[in-house]
C-alpha atoms as a PDB file:
ATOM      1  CA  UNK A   1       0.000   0.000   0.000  1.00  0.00           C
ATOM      2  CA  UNK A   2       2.196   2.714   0.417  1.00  0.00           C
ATOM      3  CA  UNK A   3       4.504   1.690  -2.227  1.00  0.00           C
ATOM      4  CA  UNK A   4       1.303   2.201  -4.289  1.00  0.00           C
ATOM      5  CA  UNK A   5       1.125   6.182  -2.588  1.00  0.00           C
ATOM      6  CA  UNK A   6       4.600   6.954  -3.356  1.00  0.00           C
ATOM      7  CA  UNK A   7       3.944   5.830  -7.275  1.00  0.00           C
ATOM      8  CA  UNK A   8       0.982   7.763  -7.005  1.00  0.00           C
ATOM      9  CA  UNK A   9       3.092  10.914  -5.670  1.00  0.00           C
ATOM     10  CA  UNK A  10       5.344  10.440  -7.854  1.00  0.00           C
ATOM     11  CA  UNK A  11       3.407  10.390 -10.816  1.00  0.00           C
ATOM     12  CA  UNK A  12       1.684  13.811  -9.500  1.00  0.00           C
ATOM     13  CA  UNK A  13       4.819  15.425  -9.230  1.00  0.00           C
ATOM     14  CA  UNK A  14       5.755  14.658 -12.530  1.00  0.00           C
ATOM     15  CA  UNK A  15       2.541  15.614 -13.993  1.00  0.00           C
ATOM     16  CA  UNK A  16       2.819  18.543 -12.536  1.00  0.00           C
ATOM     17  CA  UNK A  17       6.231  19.178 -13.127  1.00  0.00           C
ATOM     18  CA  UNK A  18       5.585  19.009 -17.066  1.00  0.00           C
ATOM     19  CA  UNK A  19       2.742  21.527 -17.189  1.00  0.00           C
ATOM     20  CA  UNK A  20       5.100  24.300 -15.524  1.00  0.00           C
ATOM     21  CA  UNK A  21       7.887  24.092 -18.239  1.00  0.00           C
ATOM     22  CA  UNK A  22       7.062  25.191 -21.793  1.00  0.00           C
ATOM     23  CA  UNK A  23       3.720  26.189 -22.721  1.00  0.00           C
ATOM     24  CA  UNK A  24       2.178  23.677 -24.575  1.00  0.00           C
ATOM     25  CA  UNK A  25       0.366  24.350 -27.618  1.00  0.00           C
ATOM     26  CA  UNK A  26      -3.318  23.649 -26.906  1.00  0.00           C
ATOM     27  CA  UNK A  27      -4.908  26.424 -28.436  1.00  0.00           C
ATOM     28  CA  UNK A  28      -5.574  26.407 -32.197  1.00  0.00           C
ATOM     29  CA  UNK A  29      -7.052  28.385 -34.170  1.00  0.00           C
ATOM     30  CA  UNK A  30      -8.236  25.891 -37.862  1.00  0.00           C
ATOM     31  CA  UNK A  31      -5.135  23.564 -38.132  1.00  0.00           C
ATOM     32  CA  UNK A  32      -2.768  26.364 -36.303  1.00  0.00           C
ATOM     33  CA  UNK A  33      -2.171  25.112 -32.701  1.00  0.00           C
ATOM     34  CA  UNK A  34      -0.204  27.448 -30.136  1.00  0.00           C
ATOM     35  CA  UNK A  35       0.457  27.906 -26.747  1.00  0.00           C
ATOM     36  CA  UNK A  36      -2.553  29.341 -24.968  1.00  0.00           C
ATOM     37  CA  UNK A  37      -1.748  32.973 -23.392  1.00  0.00           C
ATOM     38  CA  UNK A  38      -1.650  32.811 -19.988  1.00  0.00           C
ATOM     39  CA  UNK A  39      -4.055  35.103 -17.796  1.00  0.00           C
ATOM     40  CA  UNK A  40      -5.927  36.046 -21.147  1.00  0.00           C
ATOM     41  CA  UNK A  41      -9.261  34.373 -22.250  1.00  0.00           C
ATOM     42  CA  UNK A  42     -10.730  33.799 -25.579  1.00  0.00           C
ATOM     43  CA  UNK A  43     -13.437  36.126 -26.829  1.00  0.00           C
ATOM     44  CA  UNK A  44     -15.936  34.479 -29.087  1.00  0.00           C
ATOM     45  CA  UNK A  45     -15.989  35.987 -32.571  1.00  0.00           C
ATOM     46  CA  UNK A  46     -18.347  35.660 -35.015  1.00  0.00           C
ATOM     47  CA  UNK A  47     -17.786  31.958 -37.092  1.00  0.00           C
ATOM     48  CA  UNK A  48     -17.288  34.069 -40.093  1.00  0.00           C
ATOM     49  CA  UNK A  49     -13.975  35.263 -38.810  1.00  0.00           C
ATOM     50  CA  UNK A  50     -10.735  34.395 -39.813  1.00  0.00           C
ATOM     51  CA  UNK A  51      -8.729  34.652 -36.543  1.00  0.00           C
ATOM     52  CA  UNK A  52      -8.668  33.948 -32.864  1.00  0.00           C
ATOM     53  CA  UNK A  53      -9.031  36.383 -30.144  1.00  0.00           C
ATOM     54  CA  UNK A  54      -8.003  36.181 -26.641  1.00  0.00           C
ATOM     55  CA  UNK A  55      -8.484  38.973 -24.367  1.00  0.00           C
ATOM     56  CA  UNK A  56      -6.889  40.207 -20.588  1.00  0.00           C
ATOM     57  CA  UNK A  57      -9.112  42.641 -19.160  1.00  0.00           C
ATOM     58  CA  UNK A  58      -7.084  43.908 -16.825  1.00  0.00           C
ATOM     59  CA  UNK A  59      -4.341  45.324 -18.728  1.00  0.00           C
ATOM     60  CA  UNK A  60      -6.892  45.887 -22.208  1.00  0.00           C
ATOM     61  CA  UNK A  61      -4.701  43.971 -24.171  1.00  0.00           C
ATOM     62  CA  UNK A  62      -5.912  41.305 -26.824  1.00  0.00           C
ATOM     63  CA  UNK A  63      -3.888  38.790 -28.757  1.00  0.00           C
ATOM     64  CA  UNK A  64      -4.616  37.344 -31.974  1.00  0.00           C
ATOM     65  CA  UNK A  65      -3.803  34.518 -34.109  1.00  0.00           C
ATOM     66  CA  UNK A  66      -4.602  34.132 -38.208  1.00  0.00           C
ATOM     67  CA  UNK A  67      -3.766  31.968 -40.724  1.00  0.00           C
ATOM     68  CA  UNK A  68      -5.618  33.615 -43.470  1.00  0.00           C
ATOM     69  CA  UNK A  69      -5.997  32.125 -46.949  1.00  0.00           C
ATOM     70  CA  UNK A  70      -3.663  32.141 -49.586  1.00  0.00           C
ATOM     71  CA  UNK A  71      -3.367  35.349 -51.911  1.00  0.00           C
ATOM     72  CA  UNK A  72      -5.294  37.340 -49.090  1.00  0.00           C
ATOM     73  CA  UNK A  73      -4.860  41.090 -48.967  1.00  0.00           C
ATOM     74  CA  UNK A  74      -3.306  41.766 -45.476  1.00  0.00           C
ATOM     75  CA  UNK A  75      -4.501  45.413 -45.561  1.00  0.00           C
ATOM     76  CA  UNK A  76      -7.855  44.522 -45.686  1.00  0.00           C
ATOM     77  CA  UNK A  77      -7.611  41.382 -43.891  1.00  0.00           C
ATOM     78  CA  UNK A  78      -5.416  43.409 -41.313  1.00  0.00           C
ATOM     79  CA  UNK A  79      -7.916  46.349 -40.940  1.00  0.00           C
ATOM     80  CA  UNK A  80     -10.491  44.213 -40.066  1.00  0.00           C
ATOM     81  CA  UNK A  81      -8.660  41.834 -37.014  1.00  0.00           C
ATOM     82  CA  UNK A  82      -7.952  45.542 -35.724  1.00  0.00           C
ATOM     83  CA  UNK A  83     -11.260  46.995 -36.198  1.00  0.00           C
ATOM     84  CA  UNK A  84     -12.603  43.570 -34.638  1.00  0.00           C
ATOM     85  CA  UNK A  85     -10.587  43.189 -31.796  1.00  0.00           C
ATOM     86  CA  UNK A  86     -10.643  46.783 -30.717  1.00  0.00           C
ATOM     87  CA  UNK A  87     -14.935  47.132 -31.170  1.00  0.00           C
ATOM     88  CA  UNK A  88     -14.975  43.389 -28.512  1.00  0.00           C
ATOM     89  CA  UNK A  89     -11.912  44.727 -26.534  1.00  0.00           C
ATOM     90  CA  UNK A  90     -13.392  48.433 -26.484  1.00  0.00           C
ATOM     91  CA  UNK A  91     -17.322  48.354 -26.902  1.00  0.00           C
ATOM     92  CA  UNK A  92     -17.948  51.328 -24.848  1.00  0.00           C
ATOM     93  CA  UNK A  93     -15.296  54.038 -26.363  1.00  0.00           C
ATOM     94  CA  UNK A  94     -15.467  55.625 -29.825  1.00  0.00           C
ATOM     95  CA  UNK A  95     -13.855  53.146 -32.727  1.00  0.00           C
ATOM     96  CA  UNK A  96     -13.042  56.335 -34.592  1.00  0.00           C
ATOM     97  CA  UNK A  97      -9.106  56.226 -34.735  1.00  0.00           C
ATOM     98  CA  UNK A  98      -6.397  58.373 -36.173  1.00  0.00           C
ATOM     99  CA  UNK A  99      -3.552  56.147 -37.025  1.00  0.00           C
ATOM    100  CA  UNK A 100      -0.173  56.665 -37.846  1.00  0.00           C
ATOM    101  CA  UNK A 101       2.575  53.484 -38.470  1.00  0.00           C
ATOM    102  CA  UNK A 102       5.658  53.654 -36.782  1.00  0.00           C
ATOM    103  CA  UNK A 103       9.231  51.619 -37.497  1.00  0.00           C
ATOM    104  CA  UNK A 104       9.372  48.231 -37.071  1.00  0.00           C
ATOM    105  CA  UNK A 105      11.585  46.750 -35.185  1.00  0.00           C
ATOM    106  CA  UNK A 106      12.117  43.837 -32.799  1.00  0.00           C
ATOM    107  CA  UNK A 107      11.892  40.660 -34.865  1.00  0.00           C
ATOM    108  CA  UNK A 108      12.659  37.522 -32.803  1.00  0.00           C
ATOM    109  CA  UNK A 109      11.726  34.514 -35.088  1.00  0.00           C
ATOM    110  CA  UNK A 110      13.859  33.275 -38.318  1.00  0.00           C
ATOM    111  CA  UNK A 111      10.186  32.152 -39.493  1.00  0.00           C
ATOM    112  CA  UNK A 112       9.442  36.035 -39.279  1.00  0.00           C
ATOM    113  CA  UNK A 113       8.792  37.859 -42.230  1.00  0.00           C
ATOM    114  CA  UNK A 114       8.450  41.095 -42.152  1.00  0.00           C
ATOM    115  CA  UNK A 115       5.939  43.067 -39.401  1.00  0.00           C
ATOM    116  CA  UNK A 116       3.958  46.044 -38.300  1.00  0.00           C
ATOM    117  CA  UNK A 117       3.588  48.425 -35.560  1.00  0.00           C
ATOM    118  CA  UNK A 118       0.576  51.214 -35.766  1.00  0.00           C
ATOM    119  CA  UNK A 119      -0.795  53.821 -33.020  1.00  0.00           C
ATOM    120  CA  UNK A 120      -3.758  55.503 -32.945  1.00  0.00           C
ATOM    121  CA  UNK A 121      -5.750  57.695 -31.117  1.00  0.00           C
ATOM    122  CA  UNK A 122      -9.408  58.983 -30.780  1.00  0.00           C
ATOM    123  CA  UNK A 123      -9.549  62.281 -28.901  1.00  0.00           C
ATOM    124  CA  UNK A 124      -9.248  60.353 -25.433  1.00  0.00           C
ATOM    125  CA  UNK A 125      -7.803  56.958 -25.840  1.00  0.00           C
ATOM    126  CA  UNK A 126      -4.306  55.845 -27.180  1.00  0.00           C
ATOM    127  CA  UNK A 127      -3.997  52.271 -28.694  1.00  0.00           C
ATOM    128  CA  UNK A 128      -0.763  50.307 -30.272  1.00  0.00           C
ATOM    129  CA  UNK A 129      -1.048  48.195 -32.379  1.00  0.00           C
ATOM    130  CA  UNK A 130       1.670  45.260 -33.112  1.00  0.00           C
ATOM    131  CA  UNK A 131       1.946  42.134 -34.925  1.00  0.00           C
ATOM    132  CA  UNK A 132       4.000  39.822 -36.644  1.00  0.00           C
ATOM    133  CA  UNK A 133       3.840  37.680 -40.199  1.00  0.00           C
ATOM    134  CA  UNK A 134       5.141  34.223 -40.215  1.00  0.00           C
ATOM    135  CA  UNK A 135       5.664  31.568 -43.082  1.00  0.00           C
ATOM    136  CA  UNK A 136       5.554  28.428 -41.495  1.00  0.00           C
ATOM    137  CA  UNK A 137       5.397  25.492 -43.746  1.00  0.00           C
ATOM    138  CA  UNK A 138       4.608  28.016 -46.778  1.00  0.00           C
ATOM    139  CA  UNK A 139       1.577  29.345 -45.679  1.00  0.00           C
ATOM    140  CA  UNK A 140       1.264  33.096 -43.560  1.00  0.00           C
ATOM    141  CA  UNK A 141       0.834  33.191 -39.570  1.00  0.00           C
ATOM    142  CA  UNK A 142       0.195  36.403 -38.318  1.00  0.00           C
ATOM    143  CA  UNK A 143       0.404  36.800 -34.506  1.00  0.00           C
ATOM    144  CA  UNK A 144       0.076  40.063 -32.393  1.00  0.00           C
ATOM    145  CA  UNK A 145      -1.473  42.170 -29.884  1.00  0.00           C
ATOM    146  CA  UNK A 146      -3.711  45.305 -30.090  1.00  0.00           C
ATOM    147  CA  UNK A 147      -3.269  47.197 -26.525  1.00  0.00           C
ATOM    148  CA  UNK A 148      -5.047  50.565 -24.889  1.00  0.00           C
ATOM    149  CA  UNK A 149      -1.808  52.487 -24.925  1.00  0.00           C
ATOM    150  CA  UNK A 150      -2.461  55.845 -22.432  1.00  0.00           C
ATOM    151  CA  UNK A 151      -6.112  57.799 -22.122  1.00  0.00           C
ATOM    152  CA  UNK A 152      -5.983  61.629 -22.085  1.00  0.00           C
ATOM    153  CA  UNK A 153      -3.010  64.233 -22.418  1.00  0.00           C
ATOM    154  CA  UNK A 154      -0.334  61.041 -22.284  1.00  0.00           C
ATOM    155  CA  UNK A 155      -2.444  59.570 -24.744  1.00  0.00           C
ATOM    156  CA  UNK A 156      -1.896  62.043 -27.141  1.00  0.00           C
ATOM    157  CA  UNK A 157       1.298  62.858 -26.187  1.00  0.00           C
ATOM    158  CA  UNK A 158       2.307  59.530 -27.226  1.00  0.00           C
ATOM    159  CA  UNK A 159       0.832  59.441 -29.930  1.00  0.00           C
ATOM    160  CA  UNK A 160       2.026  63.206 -31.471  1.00  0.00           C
ATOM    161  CA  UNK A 161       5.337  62.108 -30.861  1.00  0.00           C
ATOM    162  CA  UNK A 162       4.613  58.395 -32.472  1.00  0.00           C
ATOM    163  CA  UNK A 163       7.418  56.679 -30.970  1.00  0.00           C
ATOM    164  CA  UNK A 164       6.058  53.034 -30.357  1.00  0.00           C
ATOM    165  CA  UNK A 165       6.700  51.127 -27.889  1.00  0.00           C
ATOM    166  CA  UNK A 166       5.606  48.018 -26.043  1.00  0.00           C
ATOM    167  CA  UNK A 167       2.879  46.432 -24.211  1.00  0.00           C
ATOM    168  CA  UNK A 168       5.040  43.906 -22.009  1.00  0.00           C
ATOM    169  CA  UNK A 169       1.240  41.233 -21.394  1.00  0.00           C
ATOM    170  CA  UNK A 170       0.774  41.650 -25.186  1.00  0.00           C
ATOM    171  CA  UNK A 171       4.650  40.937 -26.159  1.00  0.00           C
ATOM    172  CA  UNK A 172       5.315  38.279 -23.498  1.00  0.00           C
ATOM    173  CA  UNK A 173       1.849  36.743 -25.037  1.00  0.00           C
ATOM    174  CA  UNK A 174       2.900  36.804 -28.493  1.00  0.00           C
ATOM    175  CA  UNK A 175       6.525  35.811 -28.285  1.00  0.00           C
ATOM    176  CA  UNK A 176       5.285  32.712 -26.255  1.00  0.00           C
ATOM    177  CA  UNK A 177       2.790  31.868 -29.399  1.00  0.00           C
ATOM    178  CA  UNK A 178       5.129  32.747 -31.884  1.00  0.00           C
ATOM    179  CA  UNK A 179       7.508  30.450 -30.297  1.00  0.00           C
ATOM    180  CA  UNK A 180       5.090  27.458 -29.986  1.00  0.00           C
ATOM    181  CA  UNK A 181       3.736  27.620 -33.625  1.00  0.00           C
ATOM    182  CA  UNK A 182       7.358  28.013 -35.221  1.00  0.00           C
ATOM    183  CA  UNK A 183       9.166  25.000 -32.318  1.00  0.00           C
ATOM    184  CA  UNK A 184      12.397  27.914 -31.887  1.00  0.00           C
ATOM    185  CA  UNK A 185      13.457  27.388 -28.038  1.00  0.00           C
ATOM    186  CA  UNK A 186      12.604  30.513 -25.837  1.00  0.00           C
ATOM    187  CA  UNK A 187      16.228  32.553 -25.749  1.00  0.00           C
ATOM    188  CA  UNK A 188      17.949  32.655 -22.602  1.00  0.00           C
ATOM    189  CA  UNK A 189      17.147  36.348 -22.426  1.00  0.00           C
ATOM    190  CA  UNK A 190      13.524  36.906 -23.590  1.00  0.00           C
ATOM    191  CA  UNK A 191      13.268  39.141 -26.497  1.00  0.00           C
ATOM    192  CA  UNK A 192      10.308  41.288 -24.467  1.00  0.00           C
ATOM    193  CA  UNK A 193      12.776  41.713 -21.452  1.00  0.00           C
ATOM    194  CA  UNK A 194      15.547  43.425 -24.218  1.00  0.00           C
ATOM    195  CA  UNK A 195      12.768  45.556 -25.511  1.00  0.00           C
ATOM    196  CA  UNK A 196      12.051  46.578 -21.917  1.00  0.00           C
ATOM    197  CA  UNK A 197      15.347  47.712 -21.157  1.00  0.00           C
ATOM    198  CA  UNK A 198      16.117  49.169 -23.870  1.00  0.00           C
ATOM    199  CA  UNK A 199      12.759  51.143 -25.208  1.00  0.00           C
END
């Protein structure tokens, strides 16, 4: 008998032990499976759209995840994962953005293809946008975040002087996903942690 409780304990501490290491990828979005972001929870979208959206209230930040179709237009297909997210992330604040691009920089996969960072701002709230496109396998992957970036005078501070910057949920989030879908090992130093030293 307790033979039988120490295999038993054992097992449980193994068990556990391999659910604290890597995130495993058991999210998917179609045939696309990723790590699920931790803290953040998916928001239901209509079945007509084309990506997954998972949402953490308490820092307004939402990640998404799209493997559109081949020969799609990523302006348009891009506009409307923004306008999306922001009108389920935002429902109660005016969806009636200026928005200006800014550099990009930061790319942390050698799946990564090229990628965008936008800001905009609607007379009271800031937002950043950020996301990056993949080609795993031959087909596009586009992860990112869209995050409430300043309400206000910083708001539009931020945004007049369109530097960029960083929402550290939304990048840890996406560098975990972008890491799970492409099978790269997590660098020792994680690329979010550079970017936050060195804005």
């Amino acid at each position: 008998m307790i033979g039988i409780r120490i295999f038993l304990a054992l097992a449980l501490m193994f068990t556990v032990g391999a659910a604290i290491g890597t995130p495993s990828p058991d999210c998917s979005f179609g045939d696309v499976r990723f790590a699920c972001p931790k803290n953040f929870k998916q928001v239901r979208l209509e079945p007509t759209q084309e990506f997954a959206l998972y949402h953490w209230k308490k820092y307004n930040v939402g990640v998404f995840v799209a493997a559109p179709a081949a020969g799609y237009d990523e302006s348009k297909f891009m506009a409307n994962v923004i306008r999306t997210s922001l009108a389920n992330m935002l429902p109660k604040d005016s969806q009636e953005f200026s928005w200006k691009g800014v550099p990009y920089s930061g790319r942390i996969s050698k799946f990564e293809i090229d990628g965008t960072i936008a800001q905009a701002f609607n007379g009271s709230l800031g937002i950043l946008i950020k996301y990056r496109r993949l080609k795993v396998n031959g087909r596009d992957i586009i992860v990112g975040y869209a995050s409430e970036f300043g309400r206000g005078a910083e708001a539009k501070e931020i945004f007049d002087r369109g530097l960029g910057g960083d929402s550290m949920p939304g990048c840890y989030a996406a560098v975990d996903i972008t890491y799970s879908i492409t099978g790269e090992k997590m660098p020792e130093n994680n690329p979010c942690d550079i970017i936050a030293r060195f804005p």
